[in-house]
C-alpha atoms as a PDB file:
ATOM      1  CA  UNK A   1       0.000   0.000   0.000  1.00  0.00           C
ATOM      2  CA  UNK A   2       1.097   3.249  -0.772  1.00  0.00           C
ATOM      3  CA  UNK A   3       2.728   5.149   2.261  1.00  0.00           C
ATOM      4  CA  UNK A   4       0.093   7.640   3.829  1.00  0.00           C
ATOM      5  CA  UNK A   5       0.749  10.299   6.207  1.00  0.00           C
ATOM      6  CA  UNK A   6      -2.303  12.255   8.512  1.00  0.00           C
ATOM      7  CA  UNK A   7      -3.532  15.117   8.453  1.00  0.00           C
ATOM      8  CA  UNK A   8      -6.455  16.958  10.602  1.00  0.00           C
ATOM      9  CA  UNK A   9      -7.320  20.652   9.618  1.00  0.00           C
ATOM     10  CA  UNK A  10      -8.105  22.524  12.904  1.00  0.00           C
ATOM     11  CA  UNK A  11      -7.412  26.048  11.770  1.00  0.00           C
ATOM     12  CA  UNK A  12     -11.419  27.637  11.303  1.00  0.00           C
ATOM     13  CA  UNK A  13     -12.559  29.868  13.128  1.00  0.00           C
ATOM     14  CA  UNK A  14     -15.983  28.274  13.998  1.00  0.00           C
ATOM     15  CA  UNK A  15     -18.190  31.458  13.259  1.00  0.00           C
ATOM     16  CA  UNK A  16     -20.936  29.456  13.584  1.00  0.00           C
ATOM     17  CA  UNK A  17     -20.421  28.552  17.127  1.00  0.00           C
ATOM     18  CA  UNK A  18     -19.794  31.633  18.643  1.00  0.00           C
ATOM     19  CA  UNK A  19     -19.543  32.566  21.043  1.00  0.00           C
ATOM     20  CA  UNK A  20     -18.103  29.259  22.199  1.00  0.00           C
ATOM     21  CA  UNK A  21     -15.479  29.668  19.629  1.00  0.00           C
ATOM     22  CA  UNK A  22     -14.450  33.541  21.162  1.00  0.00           C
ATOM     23  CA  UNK A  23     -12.945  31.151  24.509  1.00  0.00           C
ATOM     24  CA  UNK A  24     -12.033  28.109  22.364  1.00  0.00           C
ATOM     25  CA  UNK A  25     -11.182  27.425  19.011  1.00  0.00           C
ATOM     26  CA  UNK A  26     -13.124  24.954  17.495  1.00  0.00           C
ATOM     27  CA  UNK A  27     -11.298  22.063  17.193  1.00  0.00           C
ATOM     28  CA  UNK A  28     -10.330  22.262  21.161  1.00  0.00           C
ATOM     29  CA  UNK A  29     -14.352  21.977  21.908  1.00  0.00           C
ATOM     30  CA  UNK A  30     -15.157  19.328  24.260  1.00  0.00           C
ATOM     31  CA  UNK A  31     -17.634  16.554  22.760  1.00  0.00           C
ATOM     32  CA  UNK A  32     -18.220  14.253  25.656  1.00  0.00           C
ATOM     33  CA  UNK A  33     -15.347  15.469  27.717  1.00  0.00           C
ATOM     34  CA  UNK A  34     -12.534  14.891  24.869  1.00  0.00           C
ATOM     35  CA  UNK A  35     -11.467  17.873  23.004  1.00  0.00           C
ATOM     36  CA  UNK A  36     -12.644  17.309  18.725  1.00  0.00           C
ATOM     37  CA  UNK A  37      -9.252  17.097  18.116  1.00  0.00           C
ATOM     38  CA  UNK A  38      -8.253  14.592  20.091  1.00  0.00           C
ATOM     39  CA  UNK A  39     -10.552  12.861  18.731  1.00  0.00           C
ATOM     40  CA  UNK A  40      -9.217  12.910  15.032  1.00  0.00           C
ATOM     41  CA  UNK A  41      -5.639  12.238  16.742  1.00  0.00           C
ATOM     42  CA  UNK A  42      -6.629   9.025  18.389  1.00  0.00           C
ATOM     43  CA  UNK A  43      -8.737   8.284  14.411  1.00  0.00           C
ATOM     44  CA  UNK A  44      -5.616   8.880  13.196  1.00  0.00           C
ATOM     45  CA  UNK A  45      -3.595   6.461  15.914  1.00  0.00           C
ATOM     46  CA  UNK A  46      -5.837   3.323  15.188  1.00  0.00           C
ATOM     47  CA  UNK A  47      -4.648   3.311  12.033  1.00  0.00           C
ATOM     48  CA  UNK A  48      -0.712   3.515  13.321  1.00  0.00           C
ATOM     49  CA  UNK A  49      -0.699   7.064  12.642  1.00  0.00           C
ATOM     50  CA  UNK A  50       0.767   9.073  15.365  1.00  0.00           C
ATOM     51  CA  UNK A  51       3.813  11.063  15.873  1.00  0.00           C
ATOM     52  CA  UNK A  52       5.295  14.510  14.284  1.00  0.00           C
ATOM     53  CA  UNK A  53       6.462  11.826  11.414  1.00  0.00           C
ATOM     54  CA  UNK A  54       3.101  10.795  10.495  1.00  0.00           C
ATOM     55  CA  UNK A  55       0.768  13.186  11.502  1.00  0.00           C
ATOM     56  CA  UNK A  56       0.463  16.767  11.154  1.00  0.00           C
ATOM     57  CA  UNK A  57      -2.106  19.553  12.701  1.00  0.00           C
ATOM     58  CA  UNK A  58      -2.661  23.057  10.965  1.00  0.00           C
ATOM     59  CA  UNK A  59      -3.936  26.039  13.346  1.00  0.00           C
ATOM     60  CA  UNK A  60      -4.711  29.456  12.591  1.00  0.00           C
ATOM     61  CA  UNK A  61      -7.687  31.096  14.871  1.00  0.00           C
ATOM     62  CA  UNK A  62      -6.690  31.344  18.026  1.00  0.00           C
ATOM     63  CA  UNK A  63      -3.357  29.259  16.882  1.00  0.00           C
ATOM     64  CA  UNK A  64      -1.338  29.323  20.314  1.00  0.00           C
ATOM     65  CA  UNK A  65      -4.243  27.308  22.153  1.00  0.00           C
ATOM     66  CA  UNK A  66      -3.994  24.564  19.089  1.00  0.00           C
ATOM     67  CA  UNK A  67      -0.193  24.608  19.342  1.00  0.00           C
ATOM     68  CA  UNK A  68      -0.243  24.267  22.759  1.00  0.00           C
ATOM     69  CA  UNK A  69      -2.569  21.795  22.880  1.00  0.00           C
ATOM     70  CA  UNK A  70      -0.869  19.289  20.435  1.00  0.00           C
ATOM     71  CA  UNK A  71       2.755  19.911  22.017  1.00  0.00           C
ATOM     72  CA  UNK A  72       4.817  17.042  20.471  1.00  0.00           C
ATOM     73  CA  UNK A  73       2.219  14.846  18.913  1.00  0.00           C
ATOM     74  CA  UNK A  74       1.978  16.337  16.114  1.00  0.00           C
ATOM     75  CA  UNK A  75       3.568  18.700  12.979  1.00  0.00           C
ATOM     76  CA  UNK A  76       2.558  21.614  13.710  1.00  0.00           C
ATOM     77  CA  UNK A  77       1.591  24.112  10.657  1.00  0.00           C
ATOM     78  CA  UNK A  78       0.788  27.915  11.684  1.00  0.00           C
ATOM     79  CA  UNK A  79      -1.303  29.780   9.051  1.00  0.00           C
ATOM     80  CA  UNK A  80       0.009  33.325  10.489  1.00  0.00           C
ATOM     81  CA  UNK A  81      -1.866  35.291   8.644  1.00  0.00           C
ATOM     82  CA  UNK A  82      -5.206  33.378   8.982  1.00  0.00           C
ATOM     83  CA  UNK A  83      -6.903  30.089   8.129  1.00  0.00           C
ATOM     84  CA  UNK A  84      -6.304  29.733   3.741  1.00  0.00           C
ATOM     85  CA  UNK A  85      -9.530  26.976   3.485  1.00  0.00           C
ATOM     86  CA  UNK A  86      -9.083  22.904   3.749  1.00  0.00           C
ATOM     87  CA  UNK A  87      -6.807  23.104   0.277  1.00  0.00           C
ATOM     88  CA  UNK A  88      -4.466  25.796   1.431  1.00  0.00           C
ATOM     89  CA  UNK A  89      -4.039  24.359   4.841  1.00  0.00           C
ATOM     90  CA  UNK A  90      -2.929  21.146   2.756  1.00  0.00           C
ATOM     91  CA  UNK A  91      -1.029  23.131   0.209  1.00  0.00           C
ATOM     92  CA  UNK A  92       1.106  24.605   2.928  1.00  0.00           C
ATOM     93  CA  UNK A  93       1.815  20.886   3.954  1.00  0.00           C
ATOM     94  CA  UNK A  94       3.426  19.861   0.758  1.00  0.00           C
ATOM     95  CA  UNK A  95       7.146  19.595   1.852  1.00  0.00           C
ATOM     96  CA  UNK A  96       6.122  17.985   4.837  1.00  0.00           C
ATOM     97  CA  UNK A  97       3.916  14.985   3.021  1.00  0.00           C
ATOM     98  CA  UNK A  98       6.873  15.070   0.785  1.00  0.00           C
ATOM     99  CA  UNK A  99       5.506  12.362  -2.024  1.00  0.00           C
ATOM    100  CA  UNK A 100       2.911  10.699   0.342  1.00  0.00           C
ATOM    101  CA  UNK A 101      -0.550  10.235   0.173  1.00  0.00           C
ATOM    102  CA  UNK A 102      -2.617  12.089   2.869  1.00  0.00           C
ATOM    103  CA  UNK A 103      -5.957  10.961   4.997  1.00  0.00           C
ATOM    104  CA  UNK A 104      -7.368  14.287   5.629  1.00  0.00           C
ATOM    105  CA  UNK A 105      -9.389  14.415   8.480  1.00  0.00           C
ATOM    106  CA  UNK A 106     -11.700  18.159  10.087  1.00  0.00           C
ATOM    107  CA  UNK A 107     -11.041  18.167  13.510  1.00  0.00           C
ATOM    108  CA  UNK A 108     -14.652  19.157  13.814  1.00  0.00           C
ATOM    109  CA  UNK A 109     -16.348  16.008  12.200  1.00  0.00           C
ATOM    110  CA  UNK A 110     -17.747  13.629  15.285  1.00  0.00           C
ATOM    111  CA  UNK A 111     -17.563   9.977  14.066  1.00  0.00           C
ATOM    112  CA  UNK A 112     -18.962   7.395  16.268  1.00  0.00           C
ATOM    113  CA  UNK A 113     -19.227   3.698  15.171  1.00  0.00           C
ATOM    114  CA  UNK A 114     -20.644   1.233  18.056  1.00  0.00           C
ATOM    115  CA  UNK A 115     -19.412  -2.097  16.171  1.00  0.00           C
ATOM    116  CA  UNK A 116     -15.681  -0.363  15.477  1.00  0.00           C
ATOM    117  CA  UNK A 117     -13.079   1.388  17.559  1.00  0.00           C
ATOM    118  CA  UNK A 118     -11.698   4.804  16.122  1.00  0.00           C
ATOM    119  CA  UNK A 119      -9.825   3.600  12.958  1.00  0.00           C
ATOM    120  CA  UNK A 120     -10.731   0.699  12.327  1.00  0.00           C
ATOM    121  CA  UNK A 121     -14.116   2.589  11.520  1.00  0.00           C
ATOM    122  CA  UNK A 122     -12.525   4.454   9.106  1.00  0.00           C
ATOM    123  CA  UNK A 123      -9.905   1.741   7.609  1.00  0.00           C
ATOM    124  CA  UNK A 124     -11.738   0.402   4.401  1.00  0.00           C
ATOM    125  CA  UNK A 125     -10.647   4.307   3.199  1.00  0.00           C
ATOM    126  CA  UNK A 126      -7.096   2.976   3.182  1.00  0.00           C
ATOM    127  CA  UNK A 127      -7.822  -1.177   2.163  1.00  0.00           C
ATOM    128  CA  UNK A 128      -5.926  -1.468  -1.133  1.00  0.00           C
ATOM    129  CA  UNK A 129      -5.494   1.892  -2.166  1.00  0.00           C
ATOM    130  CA  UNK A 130      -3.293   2.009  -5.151  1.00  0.00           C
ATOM    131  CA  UNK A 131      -2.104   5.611  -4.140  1.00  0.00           C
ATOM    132  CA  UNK A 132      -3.933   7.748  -7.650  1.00  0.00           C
ATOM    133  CA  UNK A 133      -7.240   7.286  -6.608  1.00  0.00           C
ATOM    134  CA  UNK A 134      -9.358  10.192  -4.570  1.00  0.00           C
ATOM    135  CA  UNK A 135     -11.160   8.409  -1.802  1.00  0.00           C
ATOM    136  CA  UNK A 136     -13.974  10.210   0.336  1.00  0.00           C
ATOM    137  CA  UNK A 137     -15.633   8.962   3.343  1.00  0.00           C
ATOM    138  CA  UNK A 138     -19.637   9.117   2.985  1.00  0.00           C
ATOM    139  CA  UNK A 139     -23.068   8.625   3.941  1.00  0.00           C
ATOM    140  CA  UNK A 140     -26.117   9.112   1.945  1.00  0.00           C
ATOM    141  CA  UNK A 141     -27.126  12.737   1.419  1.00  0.00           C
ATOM    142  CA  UNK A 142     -30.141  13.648   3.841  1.00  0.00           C
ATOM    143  CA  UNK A 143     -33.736  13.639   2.712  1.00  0.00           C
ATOM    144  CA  UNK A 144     -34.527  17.119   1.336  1.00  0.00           C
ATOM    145  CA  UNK A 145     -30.534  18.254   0.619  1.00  0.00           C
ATOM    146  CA  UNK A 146     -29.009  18.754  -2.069  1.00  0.00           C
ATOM    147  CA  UNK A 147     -25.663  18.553  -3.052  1.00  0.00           C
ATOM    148  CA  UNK A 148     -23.142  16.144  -2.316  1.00  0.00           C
ATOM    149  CA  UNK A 149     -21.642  13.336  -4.620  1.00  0.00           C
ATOM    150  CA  UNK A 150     -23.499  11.024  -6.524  1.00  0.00           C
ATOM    151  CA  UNK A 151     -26.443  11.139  -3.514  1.00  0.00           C
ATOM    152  CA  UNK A 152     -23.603  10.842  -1.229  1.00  0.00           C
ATOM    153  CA  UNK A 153     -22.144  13.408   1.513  1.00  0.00           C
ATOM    154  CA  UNK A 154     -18.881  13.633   2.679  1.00  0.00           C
ATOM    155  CA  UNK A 155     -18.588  12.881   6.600  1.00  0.00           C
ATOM    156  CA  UNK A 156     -14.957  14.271   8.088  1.00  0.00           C
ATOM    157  CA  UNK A 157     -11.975  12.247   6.290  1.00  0.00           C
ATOM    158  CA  UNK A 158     -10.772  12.170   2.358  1.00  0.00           C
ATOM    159  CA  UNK A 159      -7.627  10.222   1.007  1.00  0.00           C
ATOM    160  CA  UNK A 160      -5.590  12.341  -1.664  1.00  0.00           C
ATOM    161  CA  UNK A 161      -3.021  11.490  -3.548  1.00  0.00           C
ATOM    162  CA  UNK A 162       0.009  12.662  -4.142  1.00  0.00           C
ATOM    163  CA  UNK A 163      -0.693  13.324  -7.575  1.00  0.00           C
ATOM    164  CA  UNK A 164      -3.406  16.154  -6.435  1.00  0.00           C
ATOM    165  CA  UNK A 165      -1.256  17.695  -2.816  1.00  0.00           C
ATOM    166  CA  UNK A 166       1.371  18.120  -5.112  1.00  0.00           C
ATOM    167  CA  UNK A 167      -0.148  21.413  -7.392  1.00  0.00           C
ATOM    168  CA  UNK A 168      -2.004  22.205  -4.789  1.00  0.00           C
ATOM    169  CA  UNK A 169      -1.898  26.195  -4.027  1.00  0.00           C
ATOM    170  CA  UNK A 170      -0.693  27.292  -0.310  1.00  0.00           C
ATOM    171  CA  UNK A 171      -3.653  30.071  -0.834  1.00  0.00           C
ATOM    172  CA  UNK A 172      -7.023  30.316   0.199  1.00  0.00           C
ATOM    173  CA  UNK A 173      -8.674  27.466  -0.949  1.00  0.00           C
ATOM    174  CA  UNK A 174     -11.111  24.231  -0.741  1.00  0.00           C
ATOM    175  CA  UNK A 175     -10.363  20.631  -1.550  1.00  0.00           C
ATOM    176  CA  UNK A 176     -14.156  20.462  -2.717  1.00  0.00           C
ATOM    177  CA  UNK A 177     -13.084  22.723  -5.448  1.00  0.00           C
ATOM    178  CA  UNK A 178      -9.062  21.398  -6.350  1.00  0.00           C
ATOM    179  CA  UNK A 179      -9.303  17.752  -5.510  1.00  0.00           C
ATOM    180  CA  UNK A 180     -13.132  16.755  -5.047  1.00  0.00           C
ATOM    181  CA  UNK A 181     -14.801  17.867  -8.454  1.00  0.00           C
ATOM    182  CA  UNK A 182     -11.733  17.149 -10.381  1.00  0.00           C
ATOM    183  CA  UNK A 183     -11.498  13.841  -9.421  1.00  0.00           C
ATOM    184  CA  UNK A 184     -15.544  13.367  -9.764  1.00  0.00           C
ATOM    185  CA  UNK A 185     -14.631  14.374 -13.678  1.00  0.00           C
ATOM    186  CA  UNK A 186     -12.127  12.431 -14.090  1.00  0.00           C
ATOM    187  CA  UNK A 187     -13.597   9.528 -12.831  1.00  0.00           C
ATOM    188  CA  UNK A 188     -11.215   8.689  -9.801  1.00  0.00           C
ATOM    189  CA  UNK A 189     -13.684   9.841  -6.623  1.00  0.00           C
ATOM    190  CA  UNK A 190     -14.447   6.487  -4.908  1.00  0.00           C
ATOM    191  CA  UNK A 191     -17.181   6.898  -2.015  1.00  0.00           C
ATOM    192  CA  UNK A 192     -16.332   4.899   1.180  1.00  0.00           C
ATOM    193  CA  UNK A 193     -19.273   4.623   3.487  1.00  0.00           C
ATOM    194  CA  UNK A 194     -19.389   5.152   6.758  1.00  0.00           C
ATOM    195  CA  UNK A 195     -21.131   2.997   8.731  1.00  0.00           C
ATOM    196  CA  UNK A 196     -21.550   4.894  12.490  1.00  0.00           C
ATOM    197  CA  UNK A 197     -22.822   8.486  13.385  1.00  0.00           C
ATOM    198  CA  UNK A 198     -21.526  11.297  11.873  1.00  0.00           C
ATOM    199  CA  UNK A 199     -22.410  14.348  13.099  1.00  0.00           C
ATOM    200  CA  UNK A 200     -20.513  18.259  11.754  1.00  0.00           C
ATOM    201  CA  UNK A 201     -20.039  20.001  15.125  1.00  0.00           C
ATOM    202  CA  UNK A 202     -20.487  23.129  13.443  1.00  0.00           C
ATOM    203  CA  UNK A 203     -23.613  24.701  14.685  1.00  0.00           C
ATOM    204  CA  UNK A 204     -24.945  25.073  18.475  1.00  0.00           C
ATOM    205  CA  UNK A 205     -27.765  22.395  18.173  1.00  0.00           C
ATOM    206  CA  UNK A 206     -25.091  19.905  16.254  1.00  0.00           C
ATOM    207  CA  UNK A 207     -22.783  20.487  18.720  1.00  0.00           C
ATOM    208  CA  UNK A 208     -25.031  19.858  21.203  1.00  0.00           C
ATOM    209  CA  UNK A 209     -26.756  16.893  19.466  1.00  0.00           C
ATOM    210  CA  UNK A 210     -23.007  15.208  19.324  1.00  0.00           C
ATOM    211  CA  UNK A 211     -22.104  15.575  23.218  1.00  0.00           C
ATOM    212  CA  UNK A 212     -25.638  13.674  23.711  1.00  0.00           C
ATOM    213  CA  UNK A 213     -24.767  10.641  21.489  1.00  0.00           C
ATOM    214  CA  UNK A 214     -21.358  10.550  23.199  1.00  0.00           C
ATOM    215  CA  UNK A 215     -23.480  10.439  26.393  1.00  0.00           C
ATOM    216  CA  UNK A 216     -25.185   6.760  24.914  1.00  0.00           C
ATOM    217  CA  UNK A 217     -28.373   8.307  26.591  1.00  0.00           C
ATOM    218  CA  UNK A 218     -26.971   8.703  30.470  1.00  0.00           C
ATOM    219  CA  UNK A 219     -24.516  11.229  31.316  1.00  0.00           C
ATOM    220  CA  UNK A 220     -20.508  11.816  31.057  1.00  0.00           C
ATOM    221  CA  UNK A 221     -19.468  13.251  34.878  1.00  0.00           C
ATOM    222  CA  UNK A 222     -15.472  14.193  34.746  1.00  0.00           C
ATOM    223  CA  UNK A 223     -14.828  13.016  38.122  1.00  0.00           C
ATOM    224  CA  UNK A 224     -12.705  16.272  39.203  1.00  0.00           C
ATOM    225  CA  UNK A 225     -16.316  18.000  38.660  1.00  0.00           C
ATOM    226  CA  UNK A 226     -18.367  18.830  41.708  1.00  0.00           C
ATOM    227  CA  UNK A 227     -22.054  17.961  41.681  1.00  0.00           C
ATOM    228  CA  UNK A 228     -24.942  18.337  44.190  1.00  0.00           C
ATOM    229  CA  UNK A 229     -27.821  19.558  41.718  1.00  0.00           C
ATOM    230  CA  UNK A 230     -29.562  16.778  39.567  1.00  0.00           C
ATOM    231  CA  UNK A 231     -27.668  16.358  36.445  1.00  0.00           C
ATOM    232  CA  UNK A 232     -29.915  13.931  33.449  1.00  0.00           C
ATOM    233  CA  UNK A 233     -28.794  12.938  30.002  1.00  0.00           C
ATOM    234  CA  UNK A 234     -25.820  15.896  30.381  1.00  0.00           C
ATOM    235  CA  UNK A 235     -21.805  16.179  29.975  1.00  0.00           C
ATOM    236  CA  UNK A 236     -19.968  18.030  33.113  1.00  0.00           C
ATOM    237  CA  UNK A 237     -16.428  18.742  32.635  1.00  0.00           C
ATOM    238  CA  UNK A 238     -13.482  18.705  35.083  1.00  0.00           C
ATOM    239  CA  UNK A 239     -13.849  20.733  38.135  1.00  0.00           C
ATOM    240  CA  UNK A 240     -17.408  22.137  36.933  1.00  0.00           C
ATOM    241  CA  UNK A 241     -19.751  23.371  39.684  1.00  0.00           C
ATOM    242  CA  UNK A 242     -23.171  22.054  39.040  1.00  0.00           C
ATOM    243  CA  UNK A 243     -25.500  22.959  42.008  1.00  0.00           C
ATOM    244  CA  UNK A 244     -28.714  23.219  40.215  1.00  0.00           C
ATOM    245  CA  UNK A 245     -30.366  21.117  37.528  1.00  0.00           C
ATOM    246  CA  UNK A 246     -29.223  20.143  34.111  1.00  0.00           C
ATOM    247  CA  UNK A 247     -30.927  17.980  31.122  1.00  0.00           C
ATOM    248  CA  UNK A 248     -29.364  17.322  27.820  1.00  0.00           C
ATOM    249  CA  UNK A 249     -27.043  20.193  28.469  1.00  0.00           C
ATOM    250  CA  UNK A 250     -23.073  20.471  27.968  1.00  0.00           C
ATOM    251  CA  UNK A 251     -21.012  22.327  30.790  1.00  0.00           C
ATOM    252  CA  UNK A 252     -17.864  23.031  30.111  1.00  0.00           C
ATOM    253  CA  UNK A 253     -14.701  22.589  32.260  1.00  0.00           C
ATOM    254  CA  UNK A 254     -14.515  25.101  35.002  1.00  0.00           C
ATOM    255  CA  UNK A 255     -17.908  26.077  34.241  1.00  0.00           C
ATOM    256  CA  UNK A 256     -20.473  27.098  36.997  1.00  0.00           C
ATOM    257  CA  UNK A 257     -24.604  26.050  37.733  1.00  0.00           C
ATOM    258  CA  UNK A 258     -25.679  27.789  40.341  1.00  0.00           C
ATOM    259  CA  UNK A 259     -28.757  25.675  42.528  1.00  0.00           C
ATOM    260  CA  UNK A 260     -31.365  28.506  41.490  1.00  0.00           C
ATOM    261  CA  UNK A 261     -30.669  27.906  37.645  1.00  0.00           C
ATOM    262  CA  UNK A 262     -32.367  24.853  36.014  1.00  0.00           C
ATOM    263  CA  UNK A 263     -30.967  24.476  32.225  1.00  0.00           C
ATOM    264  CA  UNK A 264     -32.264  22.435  29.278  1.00  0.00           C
ATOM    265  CA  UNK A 265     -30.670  22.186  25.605  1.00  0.00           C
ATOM    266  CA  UNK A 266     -27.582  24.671  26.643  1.00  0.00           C
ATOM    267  CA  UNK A 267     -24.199  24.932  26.896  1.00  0.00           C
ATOM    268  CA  UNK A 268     -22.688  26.495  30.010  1.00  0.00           C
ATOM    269  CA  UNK A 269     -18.745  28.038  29.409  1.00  0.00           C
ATOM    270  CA  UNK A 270     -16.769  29.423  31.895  1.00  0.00           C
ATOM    271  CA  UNK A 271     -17.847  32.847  32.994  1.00  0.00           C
ATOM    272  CA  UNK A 272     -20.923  32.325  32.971  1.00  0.00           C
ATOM    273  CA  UNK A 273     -21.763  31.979  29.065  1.00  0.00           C
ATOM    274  CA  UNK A 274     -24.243  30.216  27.906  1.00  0.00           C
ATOM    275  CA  UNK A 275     -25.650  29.672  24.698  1.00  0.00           C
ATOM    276  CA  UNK A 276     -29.687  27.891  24.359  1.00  0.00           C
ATOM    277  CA  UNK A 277     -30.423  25.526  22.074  1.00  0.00           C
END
């Protein structure tokens, strides 16, 4: 099989969640108590990818939290002067894949498969890949959407080829545009389903609706977190105060519930924000 290195694209600013994404940057939101990235990372390590070698991170909004974040685990690609779209943040990567394939993973895709640990969920992307081929990971477009590929939509990771990373511009740009449709025309996009729950953290109520399916339908309780309200169906992150009640709500580390506040469908920050779903 052709060598492959990984990459996960955590540099957007996640407009779309604000303003969760003015304290964190996207890809460092919590989905049941483990940060989106570190969920593509440990994606990424059941396949054997892990290691500044094999796996690289890009950051650009709010880049120093990413950075610091990843530490060693990773390459570590800065977009200084802001985030250049999935096919920049790949372009920029070129030296570093250096004649590899890539298995592009956004940190803010969710991917849960019951039957499959991360990885092996993910692994029929790389079975007998003959390294020219474009390979996308897919379910079937939703009822009422349009768009997509061939009825199909693309959930979180794509496998490129050398063949495409290595024209590829280091400016603003999207792999839907310099890889994706070309390969559709030329005839070389293969669609891989995927088989779990795929769910793009990108909006409030998504974000929301993934920290409840990490939950399994009870409730994820970081055990540094301090609890004496009632919390149902709910994630509570490390040393969270939660003194009042909670249901199918997401409260971040360090966040606060005072025992006169009873949430539904929100997320609770620290400081006291709080965004209703």
């Amino acid at each position: 099989m052709t060598t492959v290195a990984g990459v996960v694209l955590a540099a957007g600013e996640g407009q779309r969640l604000r303003p969760l994404t003015e304290l964190l940057p996207k890809a460092l939101c919590p989905v049941g108590n483990v940060a989106l990235l570190d969920r593509a990372l440990a994606r990424l390590a059941g396949l054997g990818l892990t290691g500044p070698d094999s796996v690289a991170v890009n950051a650009a909004y709010l880049a120093d939290q990413v950075v610091r974040h990843v530490g060693d685990r990773a390459h570590l690609s800065v977009e200084p002067d802001g985030p250049v779209g999935t096919s920049g943040g790949v372009g920029r990567l070129k030296s570093w894949i250096d004649g590899r394939g890539a298995l592009v993973g956004n940190a803010d895709a969710y991917l849960a498969d019951p039957t499959r640990e991360p990885g092996k969920d993910i692994a029929a992307l790389l079975d007998g890949w003959d390294g020219e081929t474009v390979r996308m990971l897919t379910k079937p477009t939703l009822p009422g959407t349009t768009g997509g590929f061939n009825g199909r939509r693309f959930t979180g990771f794509s496998l490129l080829p050398w063949r495409y990373i290595r024209d590829l511009s280091t400016e603003q740009s999207d792999l839907v545009r310099t890889v994706w449709r070309p390969a559709e025309a030329e005839g070389t996009l293969e669609l891989v389903n995927y088989e779990g729950v795929y769910i793009d953290t990108g909006t409030p109520a998504d974000y929301l609706l993934a920290n409840l399916q990490a939950t399994q339908g009870g409730s994820l309780v970081d055990r540094t977190a301090e609890v004496t309200g009632a919390v149902t169906n709910s994630v509570v992150g490390a040393r969270a105060q939660v003194a009042g009640n909670v249901t199918r709500c997401v409260i971040w580390p360090g966040a606060r519930v005072d025992a006169t506040e009873s949430l539904t469908n929100t997320v609770r920050a620290p400081g006291n924000l709080t965004v209703h779903v």
